[in-house]
Protein backbone atom coordinates (compact mmCIF):
# COMPACT_ATOMS: atom_id res chain seq x y z
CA UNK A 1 14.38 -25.34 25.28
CA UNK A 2 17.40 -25.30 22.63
CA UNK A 3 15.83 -26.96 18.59
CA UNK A 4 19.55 -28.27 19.04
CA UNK A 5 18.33 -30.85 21.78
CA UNK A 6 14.97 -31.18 20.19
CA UNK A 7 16.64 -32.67 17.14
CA UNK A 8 19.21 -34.66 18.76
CA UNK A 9 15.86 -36.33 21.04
CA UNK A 10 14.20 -37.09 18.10
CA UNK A 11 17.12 -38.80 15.95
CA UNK A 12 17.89 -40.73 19.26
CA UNK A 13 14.67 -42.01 19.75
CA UNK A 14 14.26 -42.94 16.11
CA UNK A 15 17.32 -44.69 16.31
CA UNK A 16 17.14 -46.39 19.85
CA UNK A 17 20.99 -45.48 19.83
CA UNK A 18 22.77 -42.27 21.62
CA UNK A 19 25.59 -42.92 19.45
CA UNK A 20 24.03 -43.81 16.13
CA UNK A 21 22.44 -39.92 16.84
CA UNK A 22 26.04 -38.80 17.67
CA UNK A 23 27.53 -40.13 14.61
CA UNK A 24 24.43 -38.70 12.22
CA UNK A 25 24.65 -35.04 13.83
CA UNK A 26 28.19 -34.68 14.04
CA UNK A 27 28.91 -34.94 17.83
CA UNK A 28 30.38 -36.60 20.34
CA UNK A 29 28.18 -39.11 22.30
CA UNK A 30 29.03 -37.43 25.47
CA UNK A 31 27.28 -34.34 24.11
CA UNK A 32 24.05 -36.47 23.04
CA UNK A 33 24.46 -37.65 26.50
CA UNK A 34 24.35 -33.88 27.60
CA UNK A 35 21.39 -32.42 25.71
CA UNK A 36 19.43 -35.15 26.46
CA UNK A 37 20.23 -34.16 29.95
CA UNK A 38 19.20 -30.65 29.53
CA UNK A 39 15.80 -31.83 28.08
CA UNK A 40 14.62 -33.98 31.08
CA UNK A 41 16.27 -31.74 33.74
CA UNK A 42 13.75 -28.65 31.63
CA UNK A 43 10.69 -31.17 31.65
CA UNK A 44 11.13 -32.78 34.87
CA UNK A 45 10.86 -36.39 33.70
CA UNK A 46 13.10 -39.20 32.03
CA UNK A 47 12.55 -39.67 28.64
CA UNK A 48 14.75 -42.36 28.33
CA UNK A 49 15.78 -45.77 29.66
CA UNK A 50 19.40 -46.83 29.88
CA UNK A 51 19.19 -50.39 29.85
CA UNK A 52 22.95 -51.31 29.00
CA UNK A 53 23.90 -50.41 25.14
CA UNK A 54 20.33 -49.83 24.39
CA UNK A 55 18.04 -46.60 25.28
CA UNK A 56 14.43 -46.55 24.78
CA UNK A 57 11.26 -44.07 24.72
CA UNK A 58 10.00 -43.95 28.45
CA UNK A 59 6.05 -43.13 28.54
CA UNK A 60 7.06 -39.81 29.11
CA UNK A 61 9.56 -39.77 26.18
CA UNK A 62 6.38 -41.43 23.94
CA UNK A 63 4.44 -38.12 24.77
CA UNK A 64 6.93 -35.66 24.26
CA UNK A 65 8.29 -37.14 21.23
CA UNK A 66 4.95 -36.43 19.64
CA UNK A 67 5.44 -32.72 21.33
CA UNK A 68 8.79 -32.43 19.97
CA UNK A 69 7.97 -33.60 16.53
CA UNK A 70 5.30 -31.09 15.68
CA UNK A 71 7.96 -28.27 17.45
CA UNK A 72 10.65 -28.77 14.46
CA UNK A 73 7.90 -29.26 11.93
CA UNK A 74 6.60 -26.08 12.22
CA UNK A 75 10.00 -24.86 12.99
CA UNK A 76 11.00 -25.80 9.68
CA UNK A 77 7.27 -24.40 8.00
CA UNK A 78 8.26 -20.93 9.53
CA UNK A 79 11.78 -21.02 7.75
CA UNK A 80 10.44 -22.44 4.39
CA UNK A 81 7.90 -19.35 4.96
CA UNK A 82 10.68 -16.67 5.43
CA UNK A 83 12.43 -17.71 3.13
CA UNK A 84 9.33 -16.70 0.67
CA UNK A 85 8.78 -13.88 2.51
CA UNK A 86 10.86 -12.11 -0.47
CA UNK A 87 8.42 -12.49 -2.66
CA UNK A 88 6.22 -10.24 -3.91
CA UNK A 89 3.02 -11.88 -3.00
CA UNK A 90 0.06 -10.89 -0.42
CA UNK A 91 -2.14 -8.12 -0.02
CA UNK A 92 -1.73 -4.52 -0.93
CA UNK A 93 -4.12 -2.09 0.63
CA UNK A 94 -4.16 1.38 -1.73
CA UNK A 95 -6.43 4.29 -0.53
CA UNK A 96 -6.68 7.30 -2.97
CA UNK A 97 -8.56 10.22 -3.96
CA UNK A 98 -11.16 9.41 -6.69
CA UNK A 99 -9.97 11.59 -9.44
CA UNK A 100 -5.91 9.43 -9.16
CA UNK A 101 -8.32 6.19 -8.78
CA UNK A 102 -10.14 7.17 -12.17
CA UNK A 103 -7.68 8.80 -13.92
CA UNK A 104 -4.22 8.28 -13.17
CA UNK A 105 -4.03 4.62 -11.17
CA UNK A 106 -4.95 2.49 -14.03
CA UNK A 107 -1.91 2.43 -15.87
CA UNK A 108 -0.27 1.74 -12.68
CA UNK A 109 -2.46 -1.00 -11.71
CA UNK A 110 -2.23 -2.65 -14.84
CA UNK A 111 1.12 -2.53 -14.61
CA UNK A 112 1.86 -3.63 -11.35
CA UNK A 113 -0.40 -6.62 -12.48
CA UNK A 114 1.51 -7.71 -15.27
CA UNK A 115 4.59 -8.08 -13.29
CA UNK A 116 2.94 -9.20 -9.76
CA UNK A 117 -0.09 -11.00 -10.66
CA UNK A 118 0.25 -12.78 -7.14
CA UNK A 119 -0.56 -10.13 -5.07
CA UNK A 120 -4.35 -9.01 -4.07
CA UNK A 121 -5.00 -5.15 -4.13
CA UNK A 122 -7.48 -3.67 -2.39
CA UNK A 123 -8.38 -0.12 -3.33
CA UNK A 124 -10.26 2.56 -1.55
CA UNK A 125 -11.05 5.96 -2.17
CA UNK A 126 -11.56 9.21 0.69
CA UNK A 127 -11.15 12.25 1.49
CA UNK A 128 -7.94 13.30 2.80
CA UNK A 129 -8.81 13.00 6.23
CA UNK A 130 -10.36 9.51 5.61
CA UNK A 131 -6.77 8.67 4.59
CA UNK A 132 -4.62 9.59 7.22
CA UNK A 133 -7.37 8.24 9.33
CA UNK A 134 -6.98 4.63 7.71
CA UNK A 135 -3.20 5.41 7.44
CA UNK A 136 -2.80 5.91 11.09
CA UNK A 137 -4.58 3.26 11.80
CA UNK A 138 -3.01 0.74 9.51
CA UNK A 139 -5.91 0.45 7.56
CA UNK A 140 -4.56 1.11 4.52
CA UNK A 141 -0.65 0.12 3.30
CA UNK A 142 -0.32 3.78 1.63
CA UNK A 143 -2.17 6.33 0.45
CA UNK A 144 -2.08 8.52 -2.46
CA UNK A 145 -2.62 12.06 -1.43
CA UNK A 146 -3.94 15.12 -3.92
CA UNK A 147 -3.93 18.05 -1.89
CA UNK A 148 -1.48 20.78 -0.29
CA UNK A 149 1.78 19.53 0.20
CA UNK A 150 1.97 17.89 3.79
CA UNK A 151 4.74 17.94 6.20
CA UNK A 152 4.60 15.48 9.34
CA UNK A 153 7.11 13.87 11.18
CA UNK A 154 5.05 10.27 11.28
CA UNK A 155 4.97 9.91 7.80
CA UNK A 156 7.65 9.19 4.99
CA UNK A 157 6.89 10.81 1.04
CA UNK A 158 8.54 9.03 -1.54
CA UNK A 159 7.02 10.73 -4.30
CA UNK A 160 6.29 14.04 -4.17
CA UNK A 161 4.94 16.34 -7.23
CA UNK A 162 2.87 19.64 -8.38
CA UNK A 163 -0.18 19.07 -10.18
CA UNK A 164 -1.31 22.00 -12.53
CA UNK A 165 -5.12 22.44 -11.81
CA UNK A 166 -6.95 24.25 -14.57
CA UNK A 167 -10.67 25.62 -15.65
CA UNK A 168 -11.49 23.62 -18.80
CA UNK A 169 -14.18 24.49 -21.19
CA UNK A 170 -15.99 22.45 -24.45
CA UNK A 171 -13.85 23.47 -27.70
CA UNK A 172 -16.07 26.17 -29.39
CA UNK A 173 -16.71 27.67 -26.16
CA UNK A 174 -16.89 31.57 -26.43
CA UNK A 175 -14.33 32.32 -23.81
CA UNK A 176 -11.66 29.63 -25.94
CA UNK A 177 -10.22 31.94 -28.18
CA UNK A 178 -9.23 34.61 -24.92
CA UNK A 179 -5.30 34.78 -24.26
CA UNK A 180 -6.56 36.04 -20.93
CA UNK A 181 -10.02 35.29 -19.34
CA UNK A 182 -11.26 37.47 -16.35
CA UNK A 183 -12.63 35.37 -13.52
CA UNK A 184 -15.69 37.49 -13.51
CA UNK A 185 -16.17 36.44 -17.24
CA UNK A 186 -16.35 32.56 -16.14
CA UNK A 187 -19.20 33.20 -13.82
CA UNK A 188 -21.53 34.06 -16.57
CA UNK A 189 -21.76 30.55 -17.92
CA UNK A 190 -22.86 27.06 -15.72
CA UNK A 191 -20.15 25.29 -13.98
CA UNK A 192 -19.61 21.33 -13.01
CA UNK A 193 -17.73 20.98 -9.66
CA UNK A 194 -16.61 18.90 -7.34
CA UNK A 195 -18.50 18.20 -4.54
CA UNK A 196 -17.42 21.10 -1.61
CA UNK A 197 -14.67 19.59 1.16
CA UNK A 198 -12.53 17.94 -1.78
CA UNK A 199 -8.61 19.26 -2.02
CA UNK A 200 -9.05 21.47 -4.79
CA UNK A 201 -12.37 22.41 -5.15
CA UNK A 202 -11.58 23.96 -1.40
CA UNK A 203 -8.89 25.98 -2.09
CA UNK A 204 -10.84 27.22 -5.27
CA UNK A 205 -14.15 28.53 -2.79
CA UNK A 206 -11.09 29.54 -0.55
CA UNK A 207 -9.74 32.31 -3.47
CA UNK A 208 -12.60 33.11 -4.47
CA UNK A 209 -13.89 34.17 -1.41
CA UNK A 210 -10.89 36.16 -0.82
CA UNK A 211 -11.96 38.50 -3.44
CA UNK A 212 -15.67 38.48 -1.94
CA UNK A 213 -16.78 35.69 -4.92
CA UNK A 214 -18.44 32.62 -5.45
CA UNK A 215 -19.43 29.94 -8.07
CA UNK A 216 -22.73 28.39 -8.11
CA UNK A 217 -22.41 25.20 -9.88
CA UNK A 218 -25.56 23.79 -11.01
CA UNK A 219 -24.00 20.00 -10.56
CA UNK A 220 -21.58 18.89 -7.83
CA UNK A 221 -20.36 15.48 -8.97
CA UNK A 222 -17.47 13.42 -6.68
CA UNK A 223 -16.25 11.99 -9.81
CA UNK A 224 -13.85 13.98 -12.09
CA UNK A 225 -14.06 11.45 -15.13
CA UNK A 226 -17.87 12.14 -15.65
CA UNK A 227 -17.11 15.49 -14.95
CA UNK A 228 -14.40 15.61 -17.44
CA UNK A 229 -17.16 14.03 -20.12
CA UNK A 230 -19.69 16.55 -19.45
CA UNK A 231 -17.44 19.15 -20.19
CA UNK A 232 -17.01 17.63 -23.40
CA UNK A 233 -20.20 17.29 -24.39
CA UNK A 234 -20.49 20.60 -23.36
CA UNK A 235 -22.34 20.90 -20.41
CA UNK A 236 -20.26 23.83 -18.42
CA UNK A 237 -16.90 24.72 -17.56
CA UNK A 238 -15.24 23.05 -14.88
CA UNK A 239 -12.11 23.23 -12.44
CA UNK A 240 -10.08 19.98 -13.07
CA UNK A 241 -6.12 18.59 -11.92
CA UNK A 242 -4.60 18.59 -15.15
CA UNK A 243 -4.22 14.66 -15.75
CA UNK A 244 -7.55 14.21 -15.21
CA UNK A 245 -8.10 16.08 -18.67
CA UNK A 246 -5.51 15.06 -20.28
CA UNK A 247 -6.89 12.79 -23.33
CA UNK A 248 -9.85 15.68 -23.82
CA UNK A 249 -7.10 18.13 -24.14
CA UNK A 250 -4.76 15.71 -26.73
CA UNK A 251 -8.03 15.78 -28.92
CA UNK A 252 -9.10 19.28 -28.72
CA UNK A 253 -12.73 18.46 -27.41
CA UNK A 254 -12.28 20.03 -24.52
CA UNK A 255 -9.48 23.69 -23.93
CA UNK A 256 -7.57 25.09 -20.98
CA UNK A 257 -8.90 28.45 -20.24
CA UNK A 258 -6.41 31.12 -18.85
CA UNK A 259 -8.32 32.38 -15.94
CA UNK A 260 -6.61 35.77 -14.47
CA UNK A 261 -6.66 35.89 -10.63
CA UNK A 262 -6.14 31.81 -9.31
CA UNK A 263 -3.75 30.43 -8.35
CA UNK A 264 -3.64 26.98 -7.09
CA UNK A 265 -1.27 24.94 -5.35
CA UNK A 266 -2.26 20.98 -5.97
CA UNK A 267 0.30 18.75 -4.85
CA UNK A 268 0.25 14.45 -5.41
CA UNK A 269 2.64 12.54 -2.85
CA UNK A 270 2.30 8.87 -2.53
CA UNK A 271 2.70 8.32 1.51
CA UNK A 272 3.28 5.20 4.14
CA UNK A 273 3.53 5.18 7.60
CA UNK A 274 7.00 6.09 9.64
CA UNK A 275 6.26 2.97 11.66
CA UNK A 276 5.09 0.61 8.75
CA UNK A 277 7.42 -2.30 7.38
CA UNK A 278 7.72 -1.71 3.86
CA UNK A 279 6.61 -5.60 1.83
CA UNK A 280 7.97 -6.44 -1.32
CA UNK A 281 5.02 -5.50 -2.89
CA UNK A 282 4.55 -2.26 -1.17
CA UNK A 283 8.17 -1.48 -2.45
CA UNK A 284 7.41 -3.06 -5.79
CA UNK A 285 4.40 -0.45 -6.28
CA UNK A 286 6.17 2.53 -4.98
CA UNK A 287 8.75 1.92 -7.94
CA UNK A 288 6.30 1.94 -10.52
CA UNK A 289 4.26 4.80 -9.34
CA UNK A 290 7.60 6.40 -9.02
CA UNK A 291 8.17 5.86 -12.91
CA UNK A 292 4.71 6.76 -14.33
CA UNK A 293 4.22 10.04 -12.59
CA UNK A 294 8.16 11.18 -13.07
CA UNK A 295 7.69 9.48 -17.18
């Protein structure tokens, strides 16, 4: 069933005229003629009656005009609709790890805001398995990953970067003033971790244990702003991504210590879906992350 004959019905039997219809849509009447044709031959009943120059709505024309009407309506809603489709409007769904939600996303979200205040965001934060879980599952729009750098073919990475991940100490603190501090020198004094299983705090266990060593911390905290605090105030040393220290280290309340023996490979990538269709907005907040982590 062609919208081209719907229309032509319609404007016929608001007319009462097969040629008035013609003239208004730009045919011939002997193609009015035809597509009205096509319609009753497809519904099986007359929807007209010829009664010499005159046509009229049969009771089966009264019902489908009705039908017909409400076809090109929302027709014509679905085109107004695509053509909005553009816009950068909706729902964004952002899953992260904690420390980027505390510490690096704000700037972006305040951002993004600013410039798209009509679309919704709703953020989440996981582990990196609870990501590609809600990833692969199109529970979440894209992700932003802190961990080793991943490689898999059902995924696309269009922001990739290292992030330095450093033990911090209070200023003051007697290992401070060291050009180079020995690991074993770190475990004398209390430590404020993440909780075991996250990215970093993993690979940490993972060297240490590769030179038969361990840190007891006395508090395991998921969140690396508090953590970052308490280091501040000087409740231990810690083992923090770089950013999320940032501010403390501008100040001087808190210092990078140069622990001998770790090394670290932290990587961030912001990550969607091979499969996904990438929305305005989804394209509008890959930009700006783009721009604050490569500023």
């Amino acid at each position: 069933m062609e919208f081209r004959n719907l229309t032509t019905f319609v404007r016929a039997a608001e007319l009462h005229s097969f040629s008035q219809a013609a003239r208004q849509l730009g045919y011939s009447q002997s193609a009015v003629s035809m597509q009205i044709g096509q319609l009753e031959s497809e519904l099986g009943a007359p929807l007209f009656d010829r009664v010499g120059k005159t046509v009229a709505l049969t009771p089966q024309g009264l019902r489908f005009f009705e039908y017909a009407q409400n076809i090109l309506r929302m027709a014509e809603s679905a085109r107004e609709d695509m053509k909005t489709a553009g816009a950068v409007a909706g729902q964004l769904r952002v899953m992260m790890a904690e420390s980027i939600c505390m510490s690096l996303f704000p700037p972006v979200l305040a951002r993004f805001h600013a410039l798209y205040p009509d679309v919704s965001i709703v953020i989440k934060t996981g582990t990196t398995s609870d990501m590609f879980r809600a990833l692969t599952q199109n529970d979440a729009d894209i992700i932003l990953h802190l961990d080793q750098q991943i490689y898999r073919s059902d995924i696309v990475v269009p922001v990739s970067g290292p992030v330095p991940v450093i033990f911090v100490a209070p200023a003051g603190h007697p290992l401070a003033g060291l050009e180079r501090v020995p690991l074993e020198s770190c475990r004398q004094y209390p430590f404020i971790l993440t909780e075991k299983g996250m990215s970093y705090r993993s690979q940490l266990d993972a060297r240490l244990a590769e030179r038969n060593l361990e840190l007891n911390p006395f508090l395991e905290l998921g969140n690396t702003d508090l953590i970052a605090r308490l280091v501040e105030q000087g409740m231990g040393l810690s083992f923090l991504p770089e950013f999320v220290v940032r501010d403390q280290l501008a100040r001087g309340a808190i210092v990078r210590l140069n622990v001998e023996g770790v090394d670290v490979s932290l990587w961030r990538q912001l990550i969607y879906h091979k499969g996904k269709w990438i929305t305005p907005a989804m394209q509008a907040m890959i930009d700006i992350i783009r721009e604050e982590t490569e500023a």
